[in-house]
Structure formats: structure tokens, C-alpha cells
C-alpha atoms as a PDB file:
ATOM      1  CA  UNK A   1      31.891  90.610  62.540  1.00  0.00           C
ATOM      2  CA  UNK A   2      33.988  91.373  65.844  1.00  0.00           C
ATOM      3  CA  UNK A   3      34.072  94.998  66.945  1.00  0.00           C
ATOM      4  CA  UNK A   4      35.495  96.626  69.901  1.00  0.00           C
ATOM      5  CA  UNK A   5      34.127  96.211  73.194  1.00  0.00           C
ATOM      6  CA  UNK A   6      33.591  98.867  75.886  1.00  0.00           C
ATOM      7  CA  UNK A   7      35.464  98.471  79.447  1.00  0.00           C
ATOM      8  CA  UNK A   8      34.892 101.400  81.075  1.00  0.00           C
ATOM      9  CA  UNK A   9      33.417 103.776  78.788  1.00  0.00           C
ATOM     10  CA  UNK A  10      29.821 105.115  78.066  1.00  0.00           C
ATOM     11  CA  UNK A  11      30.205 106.465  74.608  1.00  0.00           C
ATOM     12  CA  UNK A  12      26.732 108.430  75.785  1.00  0.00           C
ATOM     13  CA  UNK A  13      28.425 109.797  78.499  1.00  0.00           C
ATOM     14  CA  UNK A  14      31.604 110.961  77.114  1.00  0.00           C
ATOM     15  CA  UNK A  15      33.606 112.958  79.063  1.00  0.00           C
ATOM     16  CA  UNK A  16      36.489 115.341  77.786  1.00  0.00           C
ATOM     17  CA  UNK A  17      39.738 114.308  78.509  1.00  0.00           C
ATOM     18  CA  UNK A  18      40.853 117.132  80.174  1.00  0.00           C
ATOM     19  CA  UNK A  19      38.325 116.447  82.738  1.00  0.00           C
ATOM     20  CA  UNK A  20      38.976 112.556  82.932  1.00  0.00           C
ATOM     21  CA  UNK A  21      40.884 111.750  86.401  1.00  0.00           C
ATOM     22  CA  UNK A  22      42.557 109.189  85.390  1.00  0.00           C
ATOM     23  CA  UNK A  23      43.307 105.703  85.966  1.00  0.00           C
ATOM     24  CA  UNK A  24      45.645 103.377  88.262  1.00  0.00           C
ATOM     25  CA  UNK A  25      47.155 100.969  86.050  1.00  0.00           C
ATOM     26  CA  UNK A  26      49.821  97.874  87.952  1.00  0.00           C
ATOM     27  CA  UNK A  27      53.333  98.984  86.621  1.00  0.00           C
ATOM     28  CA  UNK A  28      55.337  95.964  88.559  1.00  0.00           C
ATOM     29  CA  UNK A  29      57.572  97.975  90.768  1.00  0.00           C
ATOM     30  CA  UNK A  30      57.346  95.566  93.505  1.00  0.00           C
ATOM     31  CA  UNK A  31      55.520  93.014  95.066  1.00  0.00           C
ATOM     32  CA  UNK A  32      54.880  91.934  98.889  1.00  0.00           C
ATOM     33  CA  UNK A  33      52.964  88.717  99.333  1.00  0.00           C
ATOM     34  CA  UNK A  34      53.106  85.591 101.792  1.00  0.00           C
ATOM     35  CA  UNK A  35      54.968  82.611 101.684  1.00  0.00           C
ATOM     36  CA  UNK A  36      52.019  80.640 101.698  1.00  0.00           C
ATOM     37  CA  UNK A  37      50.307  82.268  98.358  1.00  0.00           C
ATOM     38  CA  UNK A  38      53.309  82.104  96.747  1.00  0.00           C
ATOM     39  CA  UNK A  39      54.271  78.364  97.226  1.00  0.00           C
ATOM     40  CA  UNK A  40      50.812  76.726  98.164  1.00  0.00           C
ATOM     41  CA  UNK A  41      48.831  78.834  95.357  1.00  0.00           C
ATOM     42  CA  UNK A  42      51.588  80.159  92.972  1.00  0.00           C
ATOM     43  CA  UNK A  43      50.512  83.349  93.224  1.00  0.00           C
ATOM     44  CA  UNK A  44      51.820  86.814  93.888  1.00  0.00           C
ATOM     45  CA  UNK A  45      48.437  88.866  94.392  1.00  0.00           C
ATOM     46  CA  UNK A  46      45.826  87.315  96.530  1.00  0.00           C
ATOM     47  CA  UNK A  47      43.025  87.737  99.564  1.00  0.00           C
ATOM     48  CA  UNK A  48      43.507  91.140 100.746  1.00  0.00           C
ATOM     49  CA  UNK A  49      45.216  93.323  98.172  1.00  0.00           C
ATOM     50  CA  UNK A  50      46.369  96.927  98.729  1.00  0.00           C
ATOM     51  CA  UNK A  51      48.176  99.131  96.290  1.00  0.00           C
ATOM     52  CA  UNK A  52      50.556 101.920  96.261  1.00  0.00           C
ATOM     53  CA  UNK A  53      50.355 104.705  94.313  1.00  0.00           C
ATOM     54  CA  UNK A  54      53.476 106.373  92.420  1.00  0.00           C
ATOM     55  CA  UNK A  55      53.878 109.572  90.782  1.00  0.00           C
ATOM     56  CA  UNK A  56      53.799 109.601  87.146  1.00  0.00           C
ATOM     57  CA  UNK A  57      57.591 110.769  86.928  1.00  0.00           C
ATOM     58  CA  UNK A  58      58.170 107.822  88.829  1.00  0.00           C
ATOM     59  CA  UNK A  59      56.589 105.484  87.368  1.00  0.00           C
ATOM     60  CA  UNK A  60      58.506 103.931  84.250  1.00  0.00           C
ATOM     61  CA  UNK A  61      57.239 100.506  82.747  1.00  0.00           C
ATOM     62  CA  UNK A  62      60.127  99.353  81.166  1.00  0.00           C
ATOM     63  CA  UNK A  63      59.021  96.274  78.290  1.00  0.00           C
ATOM     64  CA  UNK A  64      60.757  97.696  75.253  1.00  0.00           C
ATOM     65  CA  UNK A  65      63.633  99.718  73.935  1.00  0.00           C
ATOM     66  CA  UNK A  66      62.007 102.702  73.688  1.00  0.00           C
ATOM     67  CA  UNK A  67      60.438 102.753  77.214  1.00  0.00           C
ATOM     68  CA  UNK A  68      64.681 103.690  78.351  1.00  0.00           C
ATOM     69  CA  UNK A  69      64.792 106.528  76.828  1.00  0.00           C
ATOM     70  CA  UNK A  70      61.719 107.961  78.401  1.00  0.00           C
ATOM     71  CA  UNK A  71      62.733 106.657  81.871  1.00  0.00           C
ATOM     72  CA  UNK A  72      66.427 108.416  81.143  1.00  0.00           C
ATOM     73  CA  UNK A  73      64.504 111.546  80.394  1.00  0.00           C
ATOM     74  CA  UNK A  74      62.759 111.180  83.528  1.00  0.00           C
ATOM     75  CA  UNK A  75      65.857 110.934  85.664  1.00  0.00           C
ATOM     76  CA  UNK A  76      67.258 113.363  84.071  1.00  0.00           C
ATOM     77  CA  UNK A  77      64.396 115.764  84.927  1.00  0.00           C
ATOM     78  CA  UNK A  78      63.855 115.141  88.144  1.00  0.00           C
ATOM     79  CA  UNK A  79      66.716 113.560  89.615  1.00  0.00           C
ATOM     80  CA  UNK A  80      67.042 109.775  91.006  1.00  0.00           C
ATOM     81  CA  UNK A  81      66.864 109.920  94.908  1.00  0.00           C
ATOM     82  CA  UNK A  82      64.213 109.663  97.435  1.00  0.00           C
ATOM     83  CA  UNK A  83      65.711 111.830 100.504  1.00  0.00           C
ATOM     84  CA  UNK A  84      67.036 114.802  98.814  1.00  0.00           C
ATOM     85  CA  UNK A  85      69.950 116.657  98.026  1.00  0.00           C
ATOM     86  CA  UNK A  86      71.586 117.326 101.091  1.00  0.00           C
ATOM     87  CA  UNK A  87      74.969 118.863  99.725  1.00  0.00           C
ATOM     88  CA  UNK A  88      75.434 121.474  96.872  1.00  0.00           C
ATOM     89  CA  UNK A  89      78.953 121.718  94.959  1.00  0.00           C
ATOM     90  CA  UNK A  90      78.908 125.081  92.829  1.00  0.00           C
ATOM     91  CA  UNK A  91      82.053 125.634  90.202  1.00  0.00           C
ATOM     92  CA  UNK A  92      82.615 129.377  91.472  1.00  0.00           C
ATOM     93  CA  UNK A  93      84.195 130.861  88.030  1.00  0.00           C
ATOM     94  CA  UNK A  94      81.772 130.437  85.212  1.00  0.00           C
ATOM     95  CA  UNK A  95      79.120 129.559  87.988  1.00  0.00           C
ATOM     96  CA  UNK A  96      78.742 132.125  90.478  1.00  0.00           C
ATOM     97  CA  UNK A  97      80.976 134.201  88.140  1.00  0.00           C
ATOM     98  CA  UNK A  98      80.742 134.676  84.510  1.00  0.00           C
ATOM     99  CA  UNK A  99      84.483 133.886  84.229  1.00  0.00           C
ATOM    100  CA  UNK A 100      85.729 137.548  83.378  1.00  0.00           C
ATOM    101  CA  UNK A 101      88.552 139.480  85.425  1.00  0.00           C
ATOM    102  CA  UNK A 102      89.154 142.661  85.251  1.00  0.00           C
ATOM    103  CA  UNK A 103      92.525 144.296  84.872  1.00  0.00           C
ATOM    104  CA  UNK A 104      93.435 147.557  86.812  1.00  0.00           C
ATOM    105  CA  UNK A 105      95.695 149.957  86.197  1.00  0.00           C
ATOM    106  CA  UNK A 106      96.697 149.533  90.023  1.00  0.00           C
ATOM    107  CA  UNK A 107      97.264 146.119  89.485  1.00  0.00           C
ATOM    108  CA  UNK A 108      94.260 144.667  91.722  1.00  0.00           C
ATOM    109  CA  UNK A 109      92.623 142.138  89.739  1.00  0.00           C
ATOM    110  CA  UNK A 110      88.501 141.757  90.216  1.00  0.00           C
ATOM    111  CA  UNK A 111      85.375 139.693  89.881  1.00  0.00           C
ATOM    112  CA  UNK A 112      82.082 140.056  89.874  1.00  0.00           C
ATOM    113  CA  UNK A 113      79.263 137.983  91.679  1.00  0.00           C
ATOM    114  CA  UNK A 114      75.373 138.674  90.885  1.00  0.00           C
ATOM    115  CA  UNK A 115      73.349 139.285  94.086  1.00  0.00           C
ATOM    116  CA  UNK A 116      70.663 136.961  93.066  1.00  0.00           C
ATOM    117  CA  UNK A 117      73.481 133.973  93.277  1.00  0.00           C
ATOM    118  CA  UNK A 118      74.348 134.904  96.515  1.00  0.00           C
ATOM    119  CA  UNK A 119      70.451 135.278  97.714  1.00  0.00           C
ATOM    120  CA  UNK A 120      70.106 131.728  96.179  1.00  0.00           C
ATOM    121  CA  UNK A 121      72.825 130.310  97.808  1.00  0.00           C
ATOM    122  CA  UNK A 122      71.801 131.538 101.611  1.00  0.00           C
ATOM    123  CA  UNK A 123      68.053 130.375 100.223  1.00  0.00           C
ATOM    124  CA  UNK A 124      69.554 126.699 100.275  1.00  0.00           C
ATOM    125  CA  UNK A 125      71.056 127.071 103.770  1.00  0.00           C
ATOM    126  CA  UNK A 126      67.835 127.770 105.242  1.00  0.00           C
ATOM    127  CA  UNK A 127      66.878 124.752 104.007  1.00  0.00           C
ATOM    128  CA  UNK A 128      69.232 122.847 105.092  1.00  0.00           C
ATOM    129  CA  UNK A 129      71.520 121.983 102.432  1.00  0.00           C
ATOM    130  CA  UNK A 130      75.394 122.395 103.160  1.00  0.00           C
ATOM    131  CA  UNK A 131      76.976 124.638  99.925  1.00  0.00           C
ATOM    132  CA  UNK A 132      80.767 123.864  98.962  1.00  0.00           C
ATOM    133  CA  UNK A 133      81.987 126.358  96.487  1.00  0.00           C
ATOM    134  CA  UNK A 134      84.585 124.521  94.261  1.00  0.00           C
ATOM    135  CA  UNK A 135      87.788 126.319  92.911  1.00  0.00           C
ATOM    136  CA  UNK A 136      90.281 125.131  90.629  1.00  0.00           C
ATOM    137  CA  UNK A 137      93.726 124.731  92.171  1.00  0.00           C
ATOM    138  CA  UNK A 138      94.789 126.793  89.244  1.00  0.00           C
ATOM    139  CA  UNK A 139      93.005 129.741  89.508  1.00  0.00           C
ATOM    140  CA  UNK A 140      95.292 131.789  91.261  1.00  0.00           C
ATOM    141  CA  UNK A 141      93.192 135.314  91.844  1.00  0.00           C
ATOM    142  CA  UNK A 142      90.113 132.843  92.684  1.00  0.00           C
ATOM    143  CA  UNK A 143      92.418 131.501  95.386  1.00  0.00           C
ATOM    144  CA  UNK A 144      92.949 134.988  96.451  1.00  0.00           C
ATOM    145  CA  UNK A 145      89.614 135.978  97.308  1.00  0.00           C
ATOM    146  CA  UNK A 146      88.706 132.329  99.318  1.00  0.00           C
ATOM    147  CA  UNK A 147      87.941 134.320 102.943  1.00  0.00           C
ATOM    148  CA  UNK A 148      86.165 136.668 100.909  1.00  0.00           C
ATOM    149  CA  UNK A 149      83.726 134.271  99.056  1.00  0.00           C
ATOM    150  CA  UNK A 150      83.712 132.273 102.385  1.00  0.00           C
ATOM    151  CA  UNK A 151      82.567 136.026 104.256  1.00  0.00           C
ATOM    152  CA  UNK A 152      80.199 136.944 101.348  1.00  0.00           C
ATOM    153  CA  UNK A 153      78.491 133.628 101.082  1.00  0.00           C
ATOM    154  CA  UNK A 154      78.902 131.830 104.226  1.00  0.00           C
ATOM    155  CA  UNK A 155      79.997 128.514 102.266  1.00  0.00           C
ATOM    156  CA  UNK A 156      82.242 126.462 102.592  1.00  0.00           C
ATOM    157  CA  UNK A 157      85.335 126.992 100.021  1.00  0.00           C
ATOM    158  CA  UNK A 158      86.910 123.955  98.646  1.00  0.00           C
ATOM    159  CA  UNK A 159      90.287 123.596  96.077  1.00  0.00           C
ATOM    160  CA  UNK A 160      89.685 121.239  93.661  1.00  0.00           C
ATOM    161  CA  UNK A 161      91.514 119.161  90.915  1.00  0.00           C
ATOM    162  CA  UNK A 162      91.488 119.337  87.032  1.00  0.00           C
ATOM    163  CA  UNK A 163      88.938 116.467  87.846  1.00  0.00           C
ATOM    164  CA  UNK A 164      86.412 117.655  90.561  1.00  0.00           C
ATOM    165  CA  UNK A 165      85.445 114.070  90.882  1.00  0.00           C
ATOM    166  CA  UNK A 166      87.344 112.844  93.055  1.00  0.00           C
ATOM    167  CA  UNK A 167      87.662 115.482  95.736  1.00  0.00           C
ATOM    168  CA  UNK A 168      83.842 115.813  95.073  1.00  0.00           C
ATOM    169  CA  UNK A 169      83.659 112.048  96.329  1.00  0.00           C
ATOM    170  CA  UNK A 170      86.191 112.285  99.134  1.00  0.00           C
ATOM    171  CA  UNK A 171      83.707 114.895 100.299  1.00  0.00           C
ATOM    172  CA  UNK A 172      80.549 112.957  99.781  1.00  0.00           C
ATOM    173  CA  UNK A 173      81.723 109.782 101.445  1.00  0.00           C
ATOM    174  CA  UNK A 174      82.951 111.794 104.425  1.00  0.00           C
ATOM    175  CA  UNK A 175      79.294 112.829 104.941  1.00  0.00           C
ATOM    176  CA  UNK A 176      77.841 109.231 104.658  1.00  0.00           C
ATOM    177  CA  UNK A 177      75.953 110.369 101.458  1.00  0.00           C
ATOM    178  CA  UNK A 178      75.660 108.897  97.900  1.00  0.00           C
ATOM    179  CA  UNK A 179      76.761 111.100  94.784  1.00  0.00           C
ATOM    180  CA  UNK A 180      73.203 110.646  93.918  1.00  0.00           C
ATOM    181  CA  UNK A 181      71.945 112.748  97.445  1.00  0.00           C
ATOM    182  CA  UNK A 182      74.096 115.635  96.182  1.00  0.00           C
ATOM    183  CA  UNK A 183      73.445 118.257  93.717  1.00  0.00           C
ATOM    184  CA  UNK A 184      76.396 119.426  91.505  1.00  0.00           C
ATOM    185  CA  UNK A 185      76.665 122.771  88.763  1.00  0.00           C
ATOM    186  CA  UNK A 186      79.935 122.770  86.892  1.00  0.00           C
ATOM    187  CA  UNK A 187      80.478 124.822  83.223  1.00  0.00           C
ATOM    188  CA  UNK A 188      83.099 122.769  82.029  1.00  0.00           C
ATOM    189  CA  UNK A 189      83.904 119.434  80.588  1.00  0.00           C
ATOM    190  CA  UNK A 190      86.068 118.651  83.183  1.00  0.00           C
ATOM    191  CA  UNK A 191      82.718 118.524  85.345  1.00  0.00           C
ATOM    192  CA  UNK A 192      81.382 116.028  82.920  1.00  0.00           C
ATOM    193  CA  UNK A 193      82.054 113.018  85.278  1.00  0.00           C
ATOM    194  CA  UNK A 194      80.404 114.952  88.023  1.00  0.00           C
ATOM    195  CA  UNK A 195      77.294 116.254  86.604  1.00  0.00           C
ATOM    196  CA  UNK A 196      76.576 113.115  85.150  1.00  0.00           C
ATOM    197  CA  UNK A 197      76.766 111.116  88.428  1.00  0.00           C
ATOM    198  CA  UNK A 198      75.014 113.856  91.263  1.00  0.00           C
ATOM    199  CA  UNK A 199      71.196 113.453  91.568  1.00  0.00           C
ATOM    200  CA  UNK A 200      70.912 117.167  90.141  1.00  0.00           C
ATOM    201  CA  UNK A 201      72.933 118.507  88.481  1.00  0.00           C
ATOM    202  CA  UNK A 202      73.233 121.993  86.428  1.00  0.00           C
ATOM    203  CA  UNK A 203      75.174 124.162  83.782  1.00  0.00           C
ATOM    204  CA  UNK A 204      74.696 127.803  83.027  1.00  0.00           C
ATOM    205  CA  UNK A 205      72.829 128.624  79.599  1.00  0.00           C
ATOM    206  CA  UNK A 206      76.323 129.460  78.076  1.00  0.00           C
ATOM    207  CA  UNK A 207      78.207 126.158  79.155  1.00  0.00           C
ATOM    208  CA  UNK A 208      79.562 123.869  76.580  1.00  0.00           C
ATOM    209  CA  UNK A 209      78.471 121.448  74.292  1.00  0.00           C
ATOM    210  CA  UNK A 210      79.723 118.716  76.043  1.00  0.00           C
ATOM    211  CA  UNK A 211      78.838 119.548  79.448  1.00  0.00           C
ATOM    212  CA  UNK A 212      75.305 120.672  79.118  1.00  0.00           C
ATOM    213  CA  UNK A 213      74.893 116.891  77.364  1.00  0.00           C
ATOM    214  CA  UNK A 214      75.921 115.746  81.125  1.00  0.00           C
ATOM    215  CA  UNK A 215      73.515 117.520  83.004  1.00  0.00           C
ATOM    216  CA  UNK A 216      70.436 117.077  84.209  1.00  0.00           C
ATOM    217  CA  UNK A 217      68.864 120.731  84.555  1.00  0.00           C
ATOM    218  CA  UNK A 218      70.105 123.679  81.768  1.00  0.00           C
ATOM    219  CA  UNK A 219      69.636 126.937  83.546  1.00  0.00           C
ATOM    220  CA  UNK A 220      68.362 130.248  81.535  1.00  0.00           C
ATOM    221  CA  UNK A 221      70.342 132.521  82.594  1.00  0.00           C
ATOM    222  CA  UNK A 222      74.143 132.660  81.966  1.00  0.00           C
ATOM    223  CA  UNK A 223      77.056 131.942  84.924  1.00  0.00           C
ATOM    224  CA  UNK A 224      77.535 135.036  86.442  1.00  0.00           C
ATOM    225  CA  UNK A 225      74.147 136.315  85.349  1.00  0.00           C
ATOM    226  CA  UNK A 226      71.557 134.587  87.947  1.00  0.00           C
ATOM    227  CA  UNK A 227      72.036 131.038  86.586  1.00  0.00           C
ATOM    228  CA  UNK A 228      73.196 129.826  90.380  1.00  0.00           C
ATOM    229  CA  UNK A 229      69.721 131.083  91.721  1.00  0.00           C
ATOM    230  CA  UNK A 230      68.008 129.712  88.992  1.00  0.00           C
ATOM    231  CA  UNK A 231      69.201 126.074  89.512  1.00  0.00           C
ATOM    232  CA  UNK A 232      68.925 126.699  93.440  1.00  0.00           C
ATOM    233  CA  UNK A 233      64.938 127.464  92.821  1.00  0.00           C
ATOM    234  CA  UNK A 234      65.272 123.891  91.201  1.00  0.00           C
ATOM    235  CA  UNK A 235      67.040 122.322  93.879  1.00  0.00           C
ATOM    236  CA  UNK A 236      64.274 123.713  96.401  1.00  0.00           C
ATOM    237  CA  UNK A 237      61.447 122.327  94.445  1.00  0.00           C
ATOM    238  CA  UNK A 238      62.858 118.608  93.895  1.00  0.00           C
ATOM    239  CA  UNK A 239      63.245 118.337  97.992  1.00  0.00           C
ATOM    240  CA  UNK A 240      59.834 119.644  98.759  1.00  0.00           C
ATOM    241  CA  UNK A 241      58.409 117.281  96.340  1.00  0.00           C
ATOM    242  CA  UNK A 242      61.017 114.595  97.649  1.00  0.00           C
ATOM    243  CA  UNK A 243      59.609 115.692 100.952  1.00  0.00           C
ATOM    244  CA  UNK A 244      56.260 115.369 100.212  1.00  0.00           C
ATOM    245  CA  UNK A 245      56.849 111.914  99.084  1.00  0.00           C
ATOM    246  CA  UNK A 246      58.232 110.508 101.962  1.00  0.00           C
ATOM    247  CA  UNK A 247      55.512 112.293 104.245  1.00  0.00           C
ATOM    248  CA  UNK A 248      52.652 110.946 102.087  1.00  0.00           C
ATOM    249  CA  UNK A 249      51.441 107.384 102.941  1.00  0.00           C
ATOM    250  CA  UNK A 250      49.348 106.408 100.178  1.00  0.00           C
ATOM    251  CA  UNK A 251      48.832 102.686 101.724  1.00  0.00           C
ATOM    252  CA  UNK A 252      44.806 102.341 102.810  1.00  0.00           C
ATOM    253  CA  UNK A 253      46.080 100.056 105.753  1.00  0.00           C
ATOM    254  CA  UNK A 254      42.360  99.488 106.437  1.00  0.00           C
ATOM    255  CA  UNK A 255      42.908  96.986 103.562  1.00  0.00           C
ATOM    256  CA  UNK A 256      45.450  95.001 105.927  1.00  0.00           C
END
């Protein structure tokens, strides 16, 4: 004889749920409360209550299993820091390059490097982030051109390791940063470590198996082909929204 009861709904006045607003729902982040409602009334919420609110890709309840995944797939989307990325490490060949070289008769050995990278790259100066273009210590012609990639892109060119990692880090700590304030594109599985561990992190549409499964972001476009400019655009929009979080104060201190 029990049916279900109606909270907040008039079943006369139904509206569609595209046009529903939504609800606030407590997702126990965090609490702040007094001493004194805590140990005289055993209570975390009391008297004058205020709330804030978090962004849905923020927000993760986790009570069961399955609630990780969908807070991994969160991160994973749009990164897990609060100031953003301040520093960008780019893998130049298979990155900024598509990884070819061509072989002259004359013997002068050549790259190429897609306009739209280097457009993306100055895009990320302007705002602020510091660019370190990462070559392998055994790339010989890429070591070649290093004050001409430094001329062309006005970055920083940095010799790296068959694991990035740690000269990544040595880098990082330098700056008083977290790996998780950086944002990191690598094609390789040697960059697995790396693009695991940055806050963003990126691979060209034609990276590998293994270290596309490490990274956050999966660009469309190949390395070489625009990829670097597409993961830049990315970069850009995760610090204005990281910006816009910190700037917004959604606190009604009248409620204090």
C-alpha cells in the first residue's frame, strides 16, 4: 500500500529536463566547524551554515568501486591542479616534428616543423607558461639544429635521457613546482613515466599503444602535423578555467 512520495516535484508542473537547473547535493569534500559544536553537540553542521559550490568535474563522491573509475576519468580529462600549468615540456621529434629526415644528395640532413606548432607554442608564452623543448641525447641531427629551434621558437632547448623523467624533475624542482603544475607531450614509451605523472599531459594521434594509455589528452592531429597546437589550445583552456576558479568566490559570507 506504500507508494513513492514527492520531495520536490509537482508531477502537474513537470518541467523538461533540459530546462531543470539543477540541484546542490553535500558531496563531503570538507568540513569547517567549531570546537564547541563538535565536542559540546557532536556535530559537524550547525547554527549558521554556508556552502561551497564545486564544479561538476570536480566533484567526485567516492562510496563504491565504481565511483574510481569515474573520478580517474575525470583527472584524466581535466588535469589534477588548482593553479595551472606553469611549465610545458614538448618531445621535439615526433612532437613538433613528425620524426622524418630527409636525406640530400649534398649531405645536409633536414626537418620539418608545421607553422601552426610554432604559433601554438609562442600562444603559450603570452600566457605565461615557460616552454622547454626536450631532445634525446641521441639524436644527433636534432642536436644540430638546438640554436635553430631555440631562434625559431624562442624556447628553451633541453637534452634529455632515455628516461625524460628525471631531467624533467630536476627541472621542475628547480622552479619550486610540482610535476602535477606542469604539462608534458611525449610520443614514446619512454615518456610513459612522464605523461602519467604531469597535470596534462599529451600524445600525437599517431603515438603508441602504450603511451597514449599514459596520457591524459590524445590530440587529432599527428606529431608534425598540428598536434603541438592542438594540445596547446588545451593547455590554454584548463588555466582559464583554473583561473576562473581561483577568482570565483562562491562563499555567501553574508551567511557568516
Amino acid at each position: 500500500d506504500q507508494g513513492t512520495k514527492l520531495m520536490n516535484l509537482d508531477p502537474w508542473n513537470r518541467p523538461r529536463r533540459q530546462d531543470w537547473d539543477g540541484e546542490l547535493y553535500e558531496n563531503g569534500s570538507f568540513y569547517f566547524a567549531t570546537t564547541d559544536l563538535i565536542m559540546k553537540k557532536g556535530c559537524l553542521q550547525g547554527g549558521k551554515v554556508a556552502y561551497f559550490e564545486m564544479e561538476p568535474q570536480h566533484s567526485v563522491d567516492i562510496d563504491i568501486d565504481i565511483d574510481w573509475p569515474v573520478a580517474e576519468q575525470r583527472v584524466r580529462r581535466y588535469g589534477y591542479f588548482g593553479r595551472g600549468v606553469s611549465i610545458m615540456f614538448c618531445k621535439v621529434s615526433g612532437c613538433l616534428t613528425d620524426g622524418k629526415v630527409f636525406l640530400s644528395v649534398s649531405g645536409e640532413n633536414s626537418v620539418s616543423i608545421h607553422t601552426r606548432d610554432t604559433a601554438g607554442l609562442r600562444m603559450l608564452q603570452k600566457d605565461d607558461v615557460k616552454v622547454v623543448l626536450l631532445i634525446s641525447k641521441e639524436d644527433l641531427l636534432m642536436k644540430s639544429l638546438i640554436t635553430k629551434l631555440e631562434k625559431m621558437t624562442g624556447c628553451e632547448v633541453m637534452m634529455v635521457g632515455e628516461e625524460p623523467l628525471k631531467d624533467v624533475q630536476s627541472v621542475v624542482e628547480k622552479n619550486k613546482l610540482d610535476l602535477k603544475d606542469v604539462a608534458y607531450m611525449g610520443n614514446d614509451t619512454a615518456d610513459a613515466s612522464c605523461l602519467e605523472l604531469a597535470g596534462l599531459s599529451a600524445v600525437p594521434a599517431d603515438a603508441p599503444p602504450n603511451a597514449a594509455q599514459a596520457a591524459k589528452y590524445t590530440c587529432k592531429n599527428a606529431g608534425g602535423g598540428g598536434a603541438v597546437r592542438d594540445f596547446v589550445e588545451h593547455v590554454l583552456l584548463q588555466n582559464e578555467q583554473a583561473k576562473a576558479q581561483m577568482n570565483q568566490d562562491r562563499i555567501d559570507r553574508n551567511n557568516f
